[in-house]
C-alpha atoms as a PDB file:
ATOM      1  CA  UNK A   1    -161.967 -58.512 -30.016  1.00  0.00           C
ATOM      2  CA  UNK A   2    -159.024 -60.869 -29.340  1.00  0.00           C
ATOM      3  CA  UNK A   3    -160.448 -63.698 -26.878  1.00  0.00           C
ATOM      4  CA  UNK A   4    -159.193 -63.879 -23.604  1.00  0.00           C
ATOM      5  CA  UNK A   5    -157.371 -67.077 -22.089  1.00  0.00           C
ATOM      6  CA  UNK A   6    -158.469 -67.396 -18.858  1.00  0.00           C
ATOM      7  CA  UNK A   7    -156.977 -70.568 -17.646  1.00  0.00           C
ATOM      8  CA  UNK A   8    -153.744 -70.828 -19.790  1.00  0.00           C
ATOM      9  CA  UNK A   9    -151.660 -74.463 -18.461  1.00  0.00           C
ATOM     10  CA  UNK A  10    -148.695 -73.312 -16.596  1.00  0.00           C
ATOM     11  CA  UNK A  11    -145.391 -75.159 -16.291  1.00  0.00           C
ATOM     12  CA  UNK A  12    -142.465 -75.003 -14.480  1.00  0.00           C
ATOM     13  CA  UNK A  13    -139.645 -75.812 -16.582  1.00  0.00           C
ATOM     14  CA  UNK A  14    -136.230 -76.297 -14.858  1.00  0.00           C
ATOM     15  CA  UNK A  15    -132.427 -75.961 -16.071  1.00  0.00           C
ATOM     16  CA  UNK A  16    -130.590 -78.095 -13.603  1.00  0.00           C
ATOM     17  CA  UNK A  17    -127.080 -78.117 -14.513  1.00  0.00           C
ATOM     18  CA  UNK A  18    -124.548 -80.054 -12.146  1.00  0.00           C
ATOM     19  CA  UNK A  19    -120.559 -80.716 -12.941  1.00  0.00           C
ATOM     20  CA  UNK A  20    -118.956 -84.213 -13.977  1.00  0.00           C
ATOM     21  CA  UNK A  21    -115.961 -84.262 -12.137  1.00  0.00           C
ATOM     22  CA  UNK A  22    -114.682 -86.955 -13.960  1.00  0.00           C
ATOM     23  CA  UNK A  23    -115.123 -85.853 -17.490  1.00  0.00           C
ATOM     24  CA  UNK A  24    -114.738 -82.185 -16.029  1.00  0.00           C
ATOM     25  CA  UNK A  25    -118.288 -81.181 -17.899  1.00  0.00           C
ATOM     26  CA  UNK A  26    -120.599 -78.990 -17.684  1.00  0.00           C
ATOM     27  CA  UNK A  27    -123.810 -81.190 -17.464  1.00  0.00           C
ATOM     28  CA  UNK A  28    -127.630 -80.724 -17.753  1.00  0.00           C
ATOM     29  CA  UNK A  29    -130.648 -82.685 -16.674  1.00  0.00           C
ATOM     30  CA  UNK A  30    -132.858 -83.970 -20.289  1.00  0.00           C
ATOM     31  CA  UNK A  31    -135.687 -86.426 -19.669  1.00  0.00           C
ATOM     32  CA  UNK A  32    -136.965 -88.580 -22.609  1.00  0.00           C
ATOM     33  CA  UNK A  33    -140.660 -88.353 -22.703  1.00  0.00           C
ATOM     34  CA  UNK A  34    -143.047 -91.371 -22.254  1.00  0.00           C
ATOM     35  CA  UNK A  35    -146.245 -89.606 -23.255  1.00  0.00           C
ATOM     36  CA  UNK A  36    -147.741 -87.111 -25.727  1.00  0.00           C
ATOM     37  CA  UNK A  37    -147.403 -84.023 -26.515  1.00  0.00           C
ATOM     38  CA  UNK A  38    -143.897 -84.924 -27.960  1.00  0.00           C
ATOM     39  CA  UNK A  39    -143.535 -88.474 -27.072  1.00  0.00           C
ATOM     40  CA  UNK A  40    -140.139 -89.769 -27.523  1.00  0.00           C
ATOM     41  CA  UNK A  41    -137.906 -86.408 -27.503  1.00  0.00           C
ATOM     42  CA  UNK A  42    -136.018 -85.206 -24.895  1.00  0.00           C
ATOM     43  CA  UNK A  43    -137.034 -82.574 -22.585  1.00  0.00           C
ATOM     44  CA  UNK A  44    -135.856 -80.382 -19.866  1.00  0.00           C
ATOM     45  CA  UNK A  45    -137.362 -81.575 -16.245  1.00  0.00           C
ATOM     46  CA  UNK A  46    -140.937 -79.828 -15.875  1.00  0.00           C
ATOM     47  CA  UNK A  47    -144.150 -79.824 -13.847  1.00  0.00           C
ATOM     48  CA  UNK A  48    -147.419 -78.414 -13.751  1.00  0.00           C
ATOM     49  CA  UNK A  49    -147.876 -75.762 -11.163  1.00  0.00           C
ATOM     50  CA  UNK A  50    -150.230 -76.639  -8.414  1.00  0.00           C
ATOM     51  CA  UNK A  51    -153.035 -74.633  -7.317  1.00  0.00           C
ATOM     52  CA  UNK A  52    -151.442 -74.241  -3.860  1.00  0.00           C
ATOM     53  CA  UNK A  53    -147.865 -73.659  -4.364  1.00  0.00           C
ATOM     54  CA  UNK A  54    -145.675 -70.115  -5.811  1.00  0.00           C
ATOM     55  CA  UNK A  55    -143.731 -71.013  -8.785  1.00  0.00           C
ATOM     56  CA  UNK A  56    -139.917 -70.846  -6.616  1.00  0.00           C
ATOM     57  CA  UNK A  57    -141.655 -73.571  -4.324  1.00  0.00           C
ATOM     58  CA  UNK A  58    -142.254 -75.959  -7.568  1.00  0.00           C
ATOM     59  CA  UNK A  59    -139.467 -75.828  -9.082  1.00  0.00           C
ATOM     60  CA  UNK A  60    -137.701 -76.534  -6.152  1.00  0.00           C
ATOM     61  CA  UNK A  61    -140.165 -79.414  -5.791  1.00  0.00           C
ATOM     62  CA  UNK A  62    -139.470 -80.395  -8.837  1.00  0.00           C
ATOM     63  CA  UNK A  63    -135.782 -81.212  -8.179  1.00  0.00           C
ATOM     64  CA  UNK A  64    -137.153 -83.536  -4.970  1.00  0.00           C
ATOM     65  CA  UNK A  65    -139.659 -85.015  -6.863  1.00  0.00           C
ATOM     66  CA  UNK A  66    -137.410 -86.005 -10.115  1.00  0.00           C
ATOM     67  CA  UNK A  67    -134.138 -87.006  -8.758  1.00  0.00           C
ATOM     68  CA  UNK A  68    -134.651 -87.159  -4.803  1.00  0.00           C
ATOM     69  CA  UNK A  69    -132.331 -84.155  -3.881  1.00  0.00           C
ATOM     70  CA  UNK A  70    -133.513 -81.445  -1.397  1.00  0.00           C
ATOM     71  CA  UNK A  71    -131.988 -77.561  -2.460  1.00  0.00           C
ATOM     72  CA  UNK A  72    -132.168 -74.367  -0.772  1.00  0.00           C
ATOM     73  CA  UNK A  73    -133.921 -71.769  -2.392  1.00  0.00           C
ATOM     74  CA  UNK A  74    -130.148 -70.129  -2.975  1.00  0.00           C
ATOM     75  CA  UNK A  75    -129.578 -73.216  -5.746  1.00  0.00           C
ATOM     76  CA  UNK A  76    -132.189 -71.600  -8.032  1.00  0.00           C
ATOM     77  CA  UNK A  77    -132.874 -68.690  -9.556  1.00  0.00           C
ATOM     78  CA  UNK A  78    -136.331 -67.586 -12.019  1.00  0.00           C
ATOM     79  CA  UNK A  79    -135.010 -67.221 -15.631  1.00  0.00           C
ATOM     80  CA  UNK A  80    -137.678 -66.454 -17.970  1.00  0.00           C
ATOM     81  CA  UNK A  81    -141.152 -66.848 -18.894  1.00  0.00           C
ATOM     82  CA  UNK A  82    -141.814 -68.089 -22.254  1.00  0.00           C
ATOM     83  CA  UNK A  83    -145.273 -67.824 -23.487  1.00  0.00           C
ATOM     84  CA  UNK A  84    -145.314 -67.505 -27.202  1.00  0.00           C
ATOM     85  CA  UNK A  85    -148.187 -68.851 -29.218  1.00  0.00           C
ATOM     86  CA  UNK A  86    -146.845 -71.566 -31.121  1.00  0.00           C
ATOM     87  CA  UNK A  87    -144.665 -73.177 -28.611  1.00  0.00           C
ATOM     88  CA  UNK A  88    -147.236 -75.698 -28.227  1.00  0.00           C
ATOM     89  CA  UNK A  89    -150.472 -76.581 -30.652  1.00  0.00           C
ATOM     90  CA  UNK A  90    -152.959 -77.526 -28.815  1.00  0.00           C
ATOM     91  CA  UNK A  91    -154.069 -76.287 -24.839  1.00  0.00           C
ATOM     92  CA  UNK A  92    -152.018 -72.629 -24.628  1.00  0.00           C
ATOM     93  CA  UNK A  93    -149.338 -73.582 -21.915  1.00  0.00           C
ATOM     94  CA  UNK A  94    -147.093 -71.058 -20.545  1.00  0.00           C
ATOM     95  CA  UNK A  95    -143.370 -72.102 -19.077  1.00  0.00           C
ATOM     96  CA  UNK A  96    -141.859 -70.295 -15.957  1.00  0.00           C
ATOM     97  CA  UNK A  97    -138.325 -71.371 -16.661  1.00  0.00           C
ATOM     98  CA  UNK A  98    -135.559 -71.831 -13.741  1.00  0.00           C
ATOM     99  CA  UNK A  99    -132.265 -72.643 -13.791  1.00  0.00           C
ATOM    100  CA  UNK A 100    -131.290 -75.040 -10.809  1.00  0.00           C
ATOM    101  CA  UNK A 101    -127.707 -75.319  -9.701  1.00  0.00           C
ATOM    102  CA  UNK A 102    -126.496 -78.810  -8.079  1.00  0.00           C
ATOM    103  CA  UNK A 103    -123.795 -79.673  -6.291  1.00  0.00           C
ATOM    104  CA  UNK A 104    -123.799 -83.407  -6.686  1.00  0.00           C
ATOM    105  CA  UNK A 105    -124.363 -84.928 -10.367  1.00  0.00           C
ATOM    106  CA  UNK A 106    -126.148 -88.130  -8.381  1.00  0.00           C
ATOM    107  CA  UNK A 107    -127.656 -91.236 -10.425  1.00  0.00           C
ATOM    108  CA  UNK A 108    -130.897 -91.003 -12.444  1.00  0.00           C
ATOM    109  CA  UNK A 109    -133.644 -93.158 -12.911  1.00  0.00           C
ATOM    110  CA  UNK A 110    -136.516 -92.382 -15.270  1.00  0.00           C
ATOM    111  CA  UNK A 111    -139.614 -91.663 -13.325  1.00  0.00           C
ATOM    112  CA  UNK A 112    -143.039 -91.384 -14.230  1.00  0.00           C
ATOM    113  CA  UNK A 113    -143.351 -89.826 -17.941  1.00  0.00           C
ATOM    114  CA  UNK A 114    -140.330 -91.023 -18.680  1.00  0.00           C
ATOM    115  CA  UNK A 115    -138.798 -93.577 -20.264  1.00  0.00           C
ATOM    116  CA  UNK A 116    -135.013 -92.414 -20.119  1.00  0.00           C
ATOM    117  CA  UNK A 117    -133.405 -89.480 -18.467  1.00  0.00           C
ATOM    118  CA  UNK A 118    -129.648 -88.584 -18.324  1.00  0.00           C
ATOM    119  CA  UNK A 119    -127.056 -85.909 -17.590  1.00  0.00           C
ATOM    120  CA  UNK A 120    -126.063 -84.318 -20.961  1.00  0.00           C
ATOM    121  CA  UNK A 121    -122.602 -82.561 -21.429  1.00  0.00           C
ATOM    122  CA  UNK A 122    -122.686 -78.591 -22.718  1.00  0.00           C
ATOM    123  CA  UNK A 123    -120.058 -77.574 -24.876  1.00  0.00           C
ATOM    124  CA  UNK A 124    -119.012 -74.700 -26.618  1.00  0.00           C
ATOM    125  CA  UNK A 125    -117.445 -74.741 -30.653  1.00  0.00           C
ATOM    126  CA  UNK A 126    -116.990 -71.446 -32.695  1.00  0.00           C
ATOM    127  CA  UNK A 127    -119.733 -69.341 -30.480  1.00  0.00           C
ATOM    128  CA  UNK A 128    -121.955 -72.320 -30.900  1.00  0.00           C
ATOM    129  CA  UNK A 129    -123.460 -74.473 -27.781  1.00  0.00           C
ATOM    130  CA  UNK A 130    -124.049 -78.062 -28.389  1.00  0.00           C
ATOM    131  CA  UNK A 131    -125.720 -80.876 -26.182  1.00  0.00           C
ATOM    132  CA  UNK A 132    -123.622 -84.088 -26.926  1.00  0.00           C
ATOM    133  CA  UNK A 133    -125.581 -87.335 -26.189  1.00  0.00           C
ATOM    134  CA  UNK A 134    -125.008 -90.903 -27.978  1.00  0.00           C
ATOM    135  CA  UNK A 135    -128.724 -90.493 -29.202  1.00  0.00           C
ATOM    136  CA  UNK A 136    -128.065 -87.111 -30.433  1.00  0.00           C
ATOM    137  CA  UNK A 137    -125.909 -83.826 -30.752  1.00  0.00           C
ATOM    138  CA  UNK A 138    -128.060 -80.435 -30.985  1.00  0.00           C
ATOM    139  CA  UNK A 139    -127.095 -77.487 -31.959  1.00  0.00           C
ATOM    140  CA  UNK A 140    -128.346 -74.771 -29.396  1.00  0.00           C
ATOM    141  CA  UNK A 141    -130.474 -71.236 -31.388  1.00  0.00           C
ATOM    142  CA  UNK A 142    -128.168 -68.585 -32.284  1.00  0.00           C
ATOM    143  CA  UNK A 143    -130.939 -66.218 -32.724  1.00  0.00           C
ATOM    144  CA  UNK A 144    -133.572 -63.971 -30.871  1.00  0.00           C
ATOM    145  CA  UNK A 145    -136.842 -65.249 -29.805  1.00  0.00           C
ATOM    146  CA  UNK A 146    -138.911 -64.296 -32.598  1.00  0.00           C
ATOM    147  CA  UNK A 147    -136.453 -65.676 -34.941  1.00  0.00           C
ATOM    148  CA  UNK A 148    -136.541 -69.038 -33.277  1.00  0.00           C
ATOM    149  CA  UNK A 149    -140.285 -69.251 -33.094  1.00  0.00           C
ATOM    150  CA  UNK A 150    -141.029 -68.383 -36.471  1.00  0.00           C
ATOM    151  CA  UNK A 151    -138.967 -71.177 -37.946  1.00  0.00           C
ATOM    152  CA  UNK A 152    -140.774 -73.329 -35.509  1.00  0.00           C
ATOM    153  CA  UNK A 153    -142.580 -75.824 -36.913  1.00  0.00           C
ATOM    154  CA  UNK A 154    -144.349 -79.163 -36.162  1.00  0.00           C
ATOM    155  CA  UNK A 155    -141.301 -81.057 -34.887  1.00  0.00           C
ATOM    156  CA  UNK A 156    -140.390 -84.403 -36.424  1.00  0.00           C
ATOM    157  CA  UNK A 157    -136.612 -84.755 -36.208  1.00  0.00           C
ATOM    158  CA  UNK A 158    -135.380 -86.583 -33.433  1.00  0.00           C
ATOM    159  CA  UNK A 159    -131.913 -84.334 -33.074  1.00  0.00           C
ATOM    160  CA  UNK A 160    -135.010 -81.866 -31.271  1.00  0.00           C
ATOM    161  CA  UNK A 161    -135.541 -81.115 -28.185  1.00  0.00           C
ATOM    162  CA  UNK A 162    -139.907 -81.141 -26.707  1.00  0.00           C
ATOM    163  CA  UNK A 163    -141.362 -77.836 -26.973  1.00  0.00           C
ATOM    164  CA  UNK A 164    -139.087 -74.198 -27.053  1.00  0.00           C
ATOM    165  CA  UNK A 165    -136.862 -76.459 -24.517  1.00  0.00           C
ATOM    166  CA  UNK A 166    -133.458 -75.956 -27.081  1.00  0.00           C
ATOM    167  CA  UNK A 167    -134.436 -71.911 -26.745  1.00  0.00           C
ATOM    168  CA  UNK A 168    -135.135 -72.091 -23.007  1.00  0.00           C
ATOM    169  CA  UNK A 169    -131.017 -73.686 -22.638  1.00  0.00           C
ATOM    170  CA  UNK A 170    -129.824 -71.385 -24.738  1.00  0.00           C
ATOM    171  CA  UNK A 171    -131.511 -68.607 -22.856  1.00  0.00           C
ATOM    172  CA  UNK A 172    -129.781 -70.023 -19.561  1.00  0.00           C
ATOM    173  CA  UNK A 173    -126.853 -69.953 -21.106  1.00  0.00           C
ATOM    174  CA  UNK A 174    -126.809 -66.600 -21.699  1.00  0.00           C
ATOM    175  CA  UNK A 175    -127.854 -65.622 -18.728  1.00  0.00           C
ATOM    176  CA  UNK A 176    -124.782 -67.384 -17.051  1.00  0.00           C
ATOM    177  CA  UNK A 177    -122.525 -65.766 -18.985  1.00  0.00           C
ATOM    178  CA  UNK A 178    -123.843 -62.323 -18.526  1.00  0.00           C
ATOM    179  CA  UNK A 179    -123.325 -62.832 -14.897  1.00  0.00           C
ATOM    180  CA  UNK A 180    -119.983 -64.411 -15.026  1.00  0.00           C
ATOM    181  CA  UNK A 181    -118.166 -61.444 -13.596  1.00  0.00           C
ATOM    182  CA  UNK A 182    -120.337 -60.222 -10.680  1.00  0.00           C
ATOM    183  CA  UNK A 183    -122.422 -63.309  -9.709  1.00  0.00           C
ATOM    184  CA  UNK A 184    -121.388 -66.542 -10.674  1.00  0.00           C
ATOM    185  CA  UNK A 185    -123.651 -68.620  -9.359  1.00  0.00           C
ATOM    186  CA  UNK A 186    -122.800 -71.465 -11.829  1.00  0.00           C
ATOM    187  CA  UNK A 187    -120.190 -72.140  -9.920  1.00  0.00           C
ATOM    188  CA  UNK A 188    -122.754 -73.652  -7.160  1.00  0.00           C
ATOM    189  CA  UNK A 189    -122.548 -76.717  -9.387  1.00  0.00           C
ATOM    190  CA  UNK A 190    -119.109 -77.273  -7.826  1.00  0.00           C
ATOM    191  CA  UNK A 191    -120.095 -77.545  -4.352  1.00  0.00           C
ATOM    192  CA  UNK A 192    -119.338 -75.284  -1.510  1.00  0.00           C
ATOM    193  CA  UNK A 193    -115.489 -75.345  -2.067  1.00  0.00           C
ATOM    194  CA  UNK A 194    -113.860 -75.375  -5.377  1.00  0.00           C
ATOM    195  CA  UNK A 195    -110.417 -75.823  -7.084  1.00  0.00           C
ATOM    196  CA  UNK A 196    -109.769 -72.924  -9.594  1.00  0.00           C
ATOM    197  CA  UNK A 197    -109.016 -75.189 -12.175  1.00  0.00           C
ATOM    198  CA  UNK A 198    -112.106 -76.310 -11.936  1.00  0.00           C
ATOM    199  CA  UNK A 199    -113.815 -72.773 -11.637  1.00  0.00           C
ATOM    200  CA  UNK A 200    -111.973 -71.510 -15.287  1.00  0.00           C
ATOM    201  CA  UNK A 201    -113.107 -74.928 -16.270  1.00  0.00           C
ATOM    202  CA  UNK A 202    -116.603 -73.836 -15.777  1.00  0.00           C
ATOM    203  CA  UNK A 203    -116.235 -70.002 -17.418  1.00  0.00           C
ATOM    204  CA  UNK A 204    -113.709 -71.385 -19.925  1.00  0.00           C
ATOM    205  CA  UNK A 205    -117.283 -73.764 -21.285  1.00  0.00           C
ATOM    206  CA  UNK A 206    -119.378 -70.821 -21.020  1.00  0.00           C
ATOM    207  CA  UNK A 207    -116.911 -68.720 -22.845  1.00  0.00           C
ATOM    208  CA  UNK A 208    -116.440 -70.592 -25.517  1.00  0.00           C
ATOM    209  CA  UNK A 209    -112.580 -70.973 -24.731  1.00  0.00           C
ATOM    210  CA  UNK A 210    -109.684 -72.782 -24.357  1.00  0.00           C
ATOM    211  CA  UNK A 211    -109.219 -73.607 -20.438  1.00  0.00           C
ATOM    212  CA  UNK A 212    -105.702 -72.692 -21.190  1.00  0.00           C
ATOM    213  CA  UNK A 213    -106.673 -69.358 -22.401  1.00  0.00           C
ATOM    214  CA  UNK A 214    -107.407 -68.247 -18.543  1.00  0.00           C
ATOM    215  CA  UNK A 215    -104.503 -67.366 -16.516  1.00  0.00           C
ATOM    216  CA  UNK A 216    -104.551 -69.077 -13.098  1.00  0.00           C
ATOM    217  CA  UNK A 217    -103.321 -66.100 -11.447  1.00  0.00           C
ATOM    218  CA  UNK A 218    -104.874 -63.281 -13.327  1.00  0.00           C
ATOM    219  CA  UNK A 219    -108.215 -65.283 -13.021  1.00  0.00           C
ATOM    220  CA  UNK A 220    -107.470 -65.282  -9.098  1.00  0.00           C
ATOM    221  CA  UNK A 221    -106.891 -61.624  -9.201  1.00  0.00           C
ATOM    222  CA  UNK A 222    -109.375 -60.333 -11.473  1.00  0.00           C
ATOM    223  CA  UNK A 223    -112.233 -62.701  -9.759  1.00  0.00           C
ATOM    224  CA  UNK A 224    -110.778 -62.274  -6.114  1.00  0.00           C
ATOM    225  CA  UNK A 225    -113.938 -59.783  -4.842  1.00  0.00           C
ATOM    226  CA  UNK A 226    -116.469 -63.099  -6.384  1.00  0.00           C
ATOM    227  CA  UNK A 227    -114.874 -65.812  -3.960  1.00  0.00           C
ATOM    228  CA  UNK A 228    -111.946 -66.108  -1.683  1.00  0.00           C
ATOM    229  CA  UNK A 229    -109.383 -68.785  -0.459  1.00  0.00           C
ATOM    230  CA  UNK A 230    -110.604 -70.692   2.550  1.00  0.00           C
ATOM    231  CA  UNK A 231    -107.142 -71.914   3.186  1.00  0.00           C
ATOM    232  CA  UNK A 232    -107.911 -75.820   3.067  1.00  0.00           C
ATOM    233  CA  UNK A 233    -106.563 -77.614   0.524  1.00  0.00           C
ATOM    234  CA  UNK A 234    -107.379 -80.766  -1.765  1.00  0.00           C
ATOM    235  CA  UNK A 235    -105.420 -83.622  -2.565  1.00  0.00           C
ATOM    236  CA  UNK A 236    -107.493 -85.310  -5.278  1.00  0.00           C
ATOM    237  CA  UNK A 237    -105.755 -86.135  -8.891  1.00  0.00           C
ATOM    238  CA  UNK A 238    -101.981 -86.240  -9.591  1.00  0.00           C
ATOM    239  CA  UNK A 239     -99.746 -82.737  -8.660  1.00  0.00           C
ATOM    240  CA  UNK A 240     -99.530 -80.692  -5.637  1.00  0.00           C
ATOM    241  CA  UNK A 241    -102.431 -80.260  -3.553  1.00  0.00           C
ATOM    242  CA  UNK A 242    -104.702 -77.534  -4.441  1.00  0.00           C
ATOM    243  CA  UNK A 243    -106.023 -74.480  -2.920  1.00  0.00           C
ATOM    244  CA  UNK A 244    -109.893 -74.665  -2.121  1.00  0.00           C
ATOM    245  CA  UNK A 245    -111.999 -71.438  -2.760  1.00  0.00           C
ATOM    246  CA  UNK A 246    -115.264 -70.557  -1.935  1.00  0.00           C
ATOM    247  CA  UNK A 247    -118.388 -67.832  -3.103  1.00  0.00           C
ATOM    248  CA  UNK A 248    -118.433 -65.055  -1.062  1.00  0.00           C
END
């Protein structure tokens, strides 16, 4: 008979993506580890679950307790739980994944079991995601699951992120582009009011298109029952002023 785990570690593992407004980026929260397992790769944000807490709480926690910023519960949203055998080789440790949407992309300092920690652009290149850092550039899985983990092996290239963490990304990814056209909630990242350009900005990286390629107008029409015009207007960068929008 197969033996039974009874105290697995659990995890809470956190996608926080935010928006660079002035490289006009799609961003996401990687921490370089100070301590084993995986010393000296980059992870995702994560914490153990406590004894006293519901997953939702901790990884909302987690956002306080890593960069100091308090969300509502309406900022994050349960993604996945990854709990294959080989995602880690020694104490079995299961991930509840979240994905975490900010509104502010504010400054990071490396906290404990860290030694660096920065906000790393996602982009998009012939159906491929990338995460573009000057200590690396990773190519995101284009595969299921089961073909990621069985070419998982004992990690020693640097251009890799800690754990299933490049699998766990791409699964957010998808998920935000499945939801695109009835609940973008990516577009949180923006803030409570939002220029279109930067909103097709946003689907445009998920996409894997050209900004250009979205019509400003048929995007307003074809997205008008997502988020409507609050009739204020902007008047940062060069041009006309531009209309704000909001999530309905």
């Amino acid at each position: 008979m197969p033996e039974i785990i009874s105290r697995p570690i659990v995890t809470v593992t956190n996608v926080i993506w935010s928006y660079d407004f002035t490289t006009e980026e799609v961003v996401v929260l990687l921490a370089k580890k100070a301590d084993d397992p995986f010393k000296g790769y980059w992870s995702l944000p994560e914490t153990f679950l406590r004894s006293t807490e519901d997953a939702d709480s901790a990884a909302l926690r987690l956002i306080s307790d890593k960069i100091g910023v308090q969300l509502d519960s309406f900022h994050t949203e349960q993604l996945a739980t990854f709990s294959s055998v080989v995602r880690t080789k020694l104490d079995r440790q299961l991930a509840l994944a979240y994905m975490s949407f900010l509104p502010k992309m504010p400054e990071l300092t490396p906290g404990d079991g860290a030694v660096n920690v920065a906000w790393v652009p996602v982009k998009a290149l012939q159906n491929n995601f990338y995460l573009v850092h000057p200590e690396f550039s990773i190519k995101l899985p284009n595969t299921t699951p089961n073909d990621f983990y069985q070419n998982l092996t004992v990690k020693s290239n640097q251009s890799q992120l800690a754990f299933d963490h490049e699998l766990i990304i791409q699964t957010a990814i998808t998920r935000v582009r499945n939801k695109l056209d009835y609940a973008p909630s990516i577009l949180r990242i923006l803030g409570n009011h939002f220029t279109l350009k930067n909103a097709r900005k946003i689907y445009a990286n998920f996409l894997g298109i050209s900004e250009s390629a979205i019509d400003n107008s048929n995007f307003r029409k074809t997205h008008d029952h997502l988020f409507f015009e609050t009739g204020a207007v902007t008047t940062v960068g060069k041009g006309r002023p531009a209309k704000l929008y909001q999530l309905k």
